[in-house]
N, C-alpha and C. Protein backbone atom coordinates (compact mmCIF):
# COMPACT_ATOMS: atom_id res chain seq x y z
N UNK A 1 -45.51 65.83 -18.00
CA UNK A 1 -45.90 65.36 -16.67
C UNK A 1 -47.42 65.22 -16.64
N UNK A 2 -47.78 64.34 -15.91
CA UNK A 2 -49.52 63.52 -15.89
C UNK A 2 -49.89 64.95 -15.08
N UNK A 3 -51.27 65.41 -15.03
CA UNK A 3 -52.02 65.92 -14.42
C UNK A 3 -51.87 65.32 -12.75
N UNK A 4 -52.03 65.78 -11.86
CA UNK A 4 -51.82 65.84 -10.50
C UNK A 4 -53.27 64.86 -10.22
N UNK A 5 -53.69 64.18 -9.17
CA UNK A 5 -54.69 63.89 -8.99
C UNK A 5 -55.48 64.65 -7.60
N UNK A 6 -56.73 64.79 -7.66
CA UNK A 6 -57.30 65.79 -6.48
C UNK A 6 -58.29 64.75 -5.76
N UNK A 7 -58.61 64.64 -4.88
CA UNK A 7 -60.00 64.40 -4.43
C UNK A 7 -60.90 65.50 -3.66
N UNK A 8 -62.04 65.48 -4.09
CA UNK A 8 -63.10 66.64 -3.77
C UNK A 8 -63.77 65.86 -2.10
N UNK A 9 -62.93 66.63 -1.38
CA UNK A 9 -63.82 66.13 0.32
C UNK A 9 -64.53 67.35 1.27
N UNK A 10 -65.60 67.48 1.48
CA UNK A 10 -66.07 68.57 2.61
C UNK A 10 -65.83 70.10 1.79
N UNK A 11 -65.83 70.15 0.69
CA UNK A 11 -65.58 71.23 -0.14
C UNK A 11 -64.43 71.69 -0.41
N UNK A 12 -63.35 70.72 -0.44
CA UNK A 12 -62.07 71.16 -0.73
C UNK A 12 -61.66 69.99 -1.34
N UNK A 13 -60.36 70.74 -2.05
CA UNK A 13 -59.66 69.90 -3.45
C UNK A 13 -58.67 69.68 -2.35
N UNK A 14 -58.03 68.28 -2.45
CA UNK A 14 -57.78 67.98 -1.74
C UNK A 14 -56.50 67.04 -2.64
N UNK A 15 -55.00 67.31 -2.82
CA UNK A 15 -54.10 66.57 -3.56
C UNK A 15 -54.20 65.04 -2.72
N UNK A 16 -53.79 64.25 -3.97
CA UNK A 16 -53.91 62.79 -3.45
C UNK A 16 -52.92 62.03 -4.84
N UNK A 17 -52.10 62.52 -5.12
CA UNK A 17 -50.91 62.21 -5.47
C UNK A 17 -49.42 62.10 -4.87
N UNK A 18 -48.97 61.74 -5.81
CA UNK A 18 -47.16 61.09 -5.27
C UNK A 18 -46.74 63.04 -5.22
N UNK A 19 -45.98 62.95 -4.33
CA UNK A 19 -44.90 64.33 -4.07
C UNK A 19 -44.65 65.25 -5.77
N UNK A 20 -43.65 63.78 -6.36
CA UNK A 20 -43.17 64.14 -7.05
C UNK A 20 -44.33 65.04 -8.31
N UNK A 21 -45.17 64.55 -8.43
CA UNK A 21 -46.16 65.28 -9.61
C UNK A 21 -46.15 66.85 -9.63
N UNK A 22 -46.25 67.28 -8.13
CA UNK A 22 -46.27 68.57 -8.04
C UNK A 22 -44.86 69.23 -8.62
N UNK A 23 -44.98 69.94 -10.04
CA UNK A 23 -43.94 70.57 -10.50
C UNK A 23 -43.53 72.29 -9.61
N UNK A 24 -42.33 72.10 -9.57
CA UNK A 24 -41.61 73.29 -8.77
C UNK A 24 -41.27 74.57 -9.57
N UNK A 25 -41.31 73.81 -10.83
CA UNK A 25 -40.49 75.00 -11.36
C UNK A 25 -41.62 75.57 -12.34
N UNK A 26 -42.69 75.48 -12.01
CA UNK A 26 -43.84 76.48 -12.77
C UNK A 26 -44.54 77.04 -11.96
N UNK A 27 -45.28 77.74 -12.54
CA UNK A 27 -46.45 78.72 -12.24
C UNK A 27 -47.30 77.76 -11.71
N UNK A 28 -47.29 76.85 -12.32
CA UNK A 28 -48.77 75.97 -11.24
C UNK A 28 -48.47 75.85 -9.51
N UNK A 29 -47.51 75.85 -9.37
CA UNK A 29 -47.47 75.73 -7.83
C UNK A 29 -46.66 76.84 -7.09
N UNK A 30 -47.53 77.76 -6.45
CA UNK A 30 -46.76 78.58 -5.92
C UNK A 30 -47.01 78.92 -4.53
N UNK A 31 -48.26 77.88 -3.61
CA UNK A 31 -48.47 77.91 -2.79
C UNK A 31 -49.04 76.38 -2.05
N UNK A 32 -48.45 75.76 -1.49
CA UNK A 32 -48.67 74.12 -0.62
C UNK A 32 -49.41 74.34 0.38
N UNK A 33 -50.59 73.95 0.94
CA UNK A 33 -51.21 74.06 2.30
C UNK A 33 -51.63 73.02 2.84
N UNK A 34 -51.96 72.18 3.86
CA UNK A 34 -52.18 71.16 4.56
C UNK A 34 -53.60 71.69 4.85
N UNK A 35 -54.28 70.26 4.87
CA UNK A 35 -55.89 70.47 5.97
C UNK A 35 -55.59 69.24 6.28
N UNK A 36 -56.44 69.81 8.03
CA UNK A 36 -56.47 68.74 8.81
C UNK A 36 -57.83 69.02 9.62
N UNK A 37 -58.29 67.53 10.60
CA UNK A 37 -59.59 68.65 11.48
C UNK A 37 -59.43 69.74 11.97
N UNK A 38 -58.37 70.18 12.34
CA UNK A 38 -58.20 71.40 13.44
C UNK A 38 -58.11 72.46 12.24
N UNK A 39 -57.71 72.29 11.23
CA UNK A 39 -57.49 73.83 9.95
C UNK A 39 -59.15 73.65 9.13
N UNK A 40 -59.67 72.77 9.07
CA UNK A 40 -61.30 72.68 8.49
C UNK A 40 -62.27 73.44 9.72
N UNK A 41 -62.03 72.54 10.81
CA UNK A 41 -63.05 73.72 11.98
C UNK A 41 -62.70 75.09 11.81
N UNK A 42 -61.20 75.32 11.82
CA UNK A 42 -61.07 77.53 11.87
C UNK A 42 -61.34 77.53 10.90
N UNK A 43 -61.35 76.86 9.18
CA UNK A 43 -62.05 77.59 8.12
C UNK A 43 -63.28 77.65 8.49
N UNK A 44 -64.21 76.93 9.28
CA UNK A 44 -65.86 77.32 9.27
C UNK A 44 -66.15 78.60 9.98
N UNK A 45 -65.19 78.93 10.74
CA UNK A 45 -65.44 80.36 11.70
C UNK A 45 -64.88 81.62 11.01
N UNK A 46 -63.81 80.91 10.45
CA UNK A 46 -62.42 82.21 9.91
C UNK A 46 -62.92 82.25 8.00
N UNK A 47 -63.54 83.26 7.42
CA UNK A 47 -63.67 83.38 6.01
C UNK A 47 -62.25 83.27 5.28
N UNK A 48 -61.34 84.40 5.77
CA UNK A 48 -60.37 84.35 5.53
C UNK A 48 -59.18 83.39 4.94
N UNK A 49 -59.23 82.61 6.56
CA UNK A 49 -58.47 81.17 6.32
C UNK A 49 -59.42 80.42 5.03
N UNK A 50 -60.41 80.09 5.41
CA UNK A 50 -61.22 79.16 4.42
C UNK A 50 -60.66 79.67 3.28
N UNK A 51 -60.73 80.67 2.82
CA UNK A 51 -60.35 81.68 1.02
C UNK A 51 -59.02 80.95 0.75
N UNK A 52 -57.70 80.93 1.81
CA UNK A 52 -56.69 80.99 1.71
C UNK A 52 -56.89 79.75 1.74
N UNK A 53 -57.12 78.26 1.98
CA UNK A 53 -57.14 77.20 2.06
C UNK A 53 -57.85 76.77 0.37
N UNK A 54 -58.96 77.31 -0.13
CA UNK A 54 -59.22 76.95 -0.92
C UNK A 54 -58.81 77.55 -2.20
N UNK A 55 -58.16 78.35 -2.48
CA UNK A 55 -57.39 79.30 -3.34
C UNK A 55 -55.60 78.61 -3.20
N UNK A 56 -55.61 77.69 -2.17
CA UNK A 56 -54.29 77.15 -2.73
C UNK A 56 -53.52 76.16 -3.51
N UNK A 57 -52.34 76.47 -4.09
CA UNK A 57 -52.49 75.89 -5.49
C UNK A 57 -52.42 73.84 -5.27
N UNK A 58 -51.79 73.72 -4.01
CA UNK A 58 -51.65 72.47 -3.80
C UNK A 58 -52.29 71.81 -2.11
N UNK A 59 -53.58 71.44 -2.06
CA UNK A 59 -53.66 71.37 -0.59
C UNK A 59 -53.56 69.56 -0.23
N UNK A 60 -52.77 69.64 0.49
CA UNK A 60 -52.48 68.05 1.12
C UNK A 60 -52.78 67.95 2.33
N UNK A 61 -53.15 66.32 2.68
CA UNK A 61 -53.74 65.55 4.14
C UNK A 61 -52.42 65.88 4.81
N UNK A 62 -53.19 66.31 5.91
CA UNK A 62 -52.17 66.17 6.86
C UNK A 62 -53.26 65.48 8.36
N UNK A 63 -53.26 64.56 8.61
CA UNK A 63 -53.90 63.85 9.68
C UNK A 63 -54.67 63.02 8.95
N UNK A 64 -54.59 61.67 9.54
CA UNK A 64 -55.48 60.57 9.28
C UNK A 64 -57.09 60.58 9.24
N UNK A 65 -57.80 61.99 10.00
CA UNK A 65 -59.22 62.03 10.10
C UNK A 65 -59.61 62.35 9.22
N UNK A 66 -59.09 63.72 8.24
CA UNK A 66 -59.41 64.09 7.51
C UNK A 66 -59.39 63.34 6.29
N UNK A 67 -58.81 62.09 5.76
CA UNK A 67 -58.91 61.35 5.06
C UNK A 67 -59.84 60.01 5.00
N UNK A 68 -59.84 59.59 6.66
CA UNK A 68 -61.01 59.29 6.76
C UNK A 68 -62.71 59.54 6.35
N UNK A 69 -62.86 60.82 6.52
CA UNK A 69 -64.29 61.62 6.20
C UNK A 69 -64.06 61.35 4.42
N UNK A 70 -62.83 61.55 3.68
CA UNK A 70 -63.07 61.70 3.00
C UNK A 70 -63.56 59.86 2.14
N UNK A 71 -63.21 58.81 2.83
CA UNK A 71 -63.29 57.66 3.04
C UNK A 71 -64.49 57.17 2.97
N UNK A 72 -65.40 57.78 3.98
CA UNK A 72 -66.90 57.46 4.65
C UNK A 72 -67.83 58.40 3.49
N UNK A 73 -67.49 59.46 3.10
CA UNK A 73 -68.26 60.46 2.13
C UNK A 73 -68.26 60.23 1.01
N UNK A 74 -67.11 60.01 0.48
CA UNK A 74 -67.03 59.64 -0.97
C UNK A 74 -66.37 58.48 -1.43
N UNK A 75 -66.22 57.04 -0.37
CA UNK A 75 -65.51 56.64 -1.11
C UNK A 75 -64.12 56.25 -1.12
N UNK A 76 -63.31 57.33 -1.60
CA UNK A 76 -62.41 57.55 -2.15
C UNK A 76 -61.24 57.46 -1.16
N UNK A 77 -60.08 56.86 -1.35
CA UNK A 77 -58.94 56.94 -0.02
C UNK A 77 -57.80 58.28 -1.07
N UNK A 78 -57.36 59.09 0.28
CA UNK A 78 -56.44 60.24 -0.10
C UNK A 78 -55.29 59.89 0.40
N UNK A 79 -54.24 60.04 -1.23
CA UNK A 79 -52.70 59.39 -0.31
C UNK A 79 -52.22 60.51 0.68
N UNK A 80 -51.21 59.67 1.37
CA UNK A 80 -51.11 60.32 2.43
C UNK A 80 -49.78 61.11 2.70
N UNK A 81 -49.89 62.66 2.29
CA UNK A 81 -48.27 63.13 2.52
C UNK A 81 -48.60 64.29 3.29
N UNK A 82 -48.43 63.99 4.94
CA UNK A 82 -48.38 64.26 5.77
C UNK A 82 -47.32 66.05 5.98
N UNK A 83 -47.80 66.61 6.88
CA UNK A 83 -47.19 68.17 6.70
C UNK A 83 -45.57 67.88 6.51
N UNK A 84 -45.32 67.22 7.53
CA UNK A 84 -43.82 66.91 7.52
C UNK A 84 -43.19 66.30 6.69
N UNK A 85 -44.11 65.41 5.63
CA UNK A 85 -43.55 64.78 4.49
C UNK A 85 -43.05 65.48 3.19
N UNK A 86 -44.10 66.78 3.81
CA UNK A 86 -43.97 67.68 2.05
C UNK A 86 -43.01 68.35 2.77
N UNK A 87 -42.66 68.98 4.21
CA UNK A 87 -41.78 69.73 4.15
C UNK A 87 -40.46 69.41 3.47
N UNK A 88 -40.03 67.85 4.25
CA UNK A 88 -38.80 67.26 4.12
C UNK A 88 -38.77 67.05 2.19
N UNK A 89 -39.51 66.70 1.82
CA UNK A 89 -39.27 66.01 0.33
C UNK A 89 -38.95 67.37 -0.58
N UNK A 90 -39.85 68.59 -0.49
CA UNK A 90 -39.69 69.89 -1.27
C UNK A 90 -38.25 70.48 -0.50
N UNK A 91 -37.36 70.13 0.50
CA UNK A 91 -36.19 70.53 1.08
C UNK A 91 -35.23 69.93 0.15
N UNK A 92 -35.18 68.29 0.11
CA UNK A 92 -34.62 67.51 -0.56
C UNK A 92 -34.53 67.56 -2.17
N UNK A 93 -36.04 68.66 -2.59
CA UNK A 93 -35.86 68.75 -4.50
C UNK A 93 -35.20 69.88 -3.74
């Protein structure tokens, strides 16, 4: 299986690949997290959250803004698999 692709936005790795890349049945993934504006603002207040956001093994867009910034900053467009997309698709593997 290809390496996963990331994009680096606002200090976070940020997945920007198809669903499927993320393998289930290893050690590489043992934790999925979403950022969005509202989870980037409580990481700037909350250390905690921030640790747990950036220590996770797979973090995906969830809201159109946050892909935006990452748009205007670097460039770069982040595909888009939305909170509800990873829920439903990791239900379905």
């Amino acid at each position: 299986m290809d390496t996963p692709l990331f994009v680096d936005v606002l200090d976070y790795k940020v997945f920007s690949d198809d669903l499927n890349a993320i393998s289930i049945s290893s050690d590489r993934c043992r934790t999925i997290n979403t950022i969005s504006p509202n989870s980037y603002g409580l990481s700037l207040k909350d250390s905690t959250f921030k640790a747990a956001l950036k220590k996770t093994d797979f973090l995906v867009l969830d809201g159109v803004y946050f892909a935006f910034a990452s748009l205007m900053l670097k460039g770069r467009n982040i595909k888009k698999n939305q909170g509800p997309d990873v829920f439903y698709h990791f239900m379905d593997r």
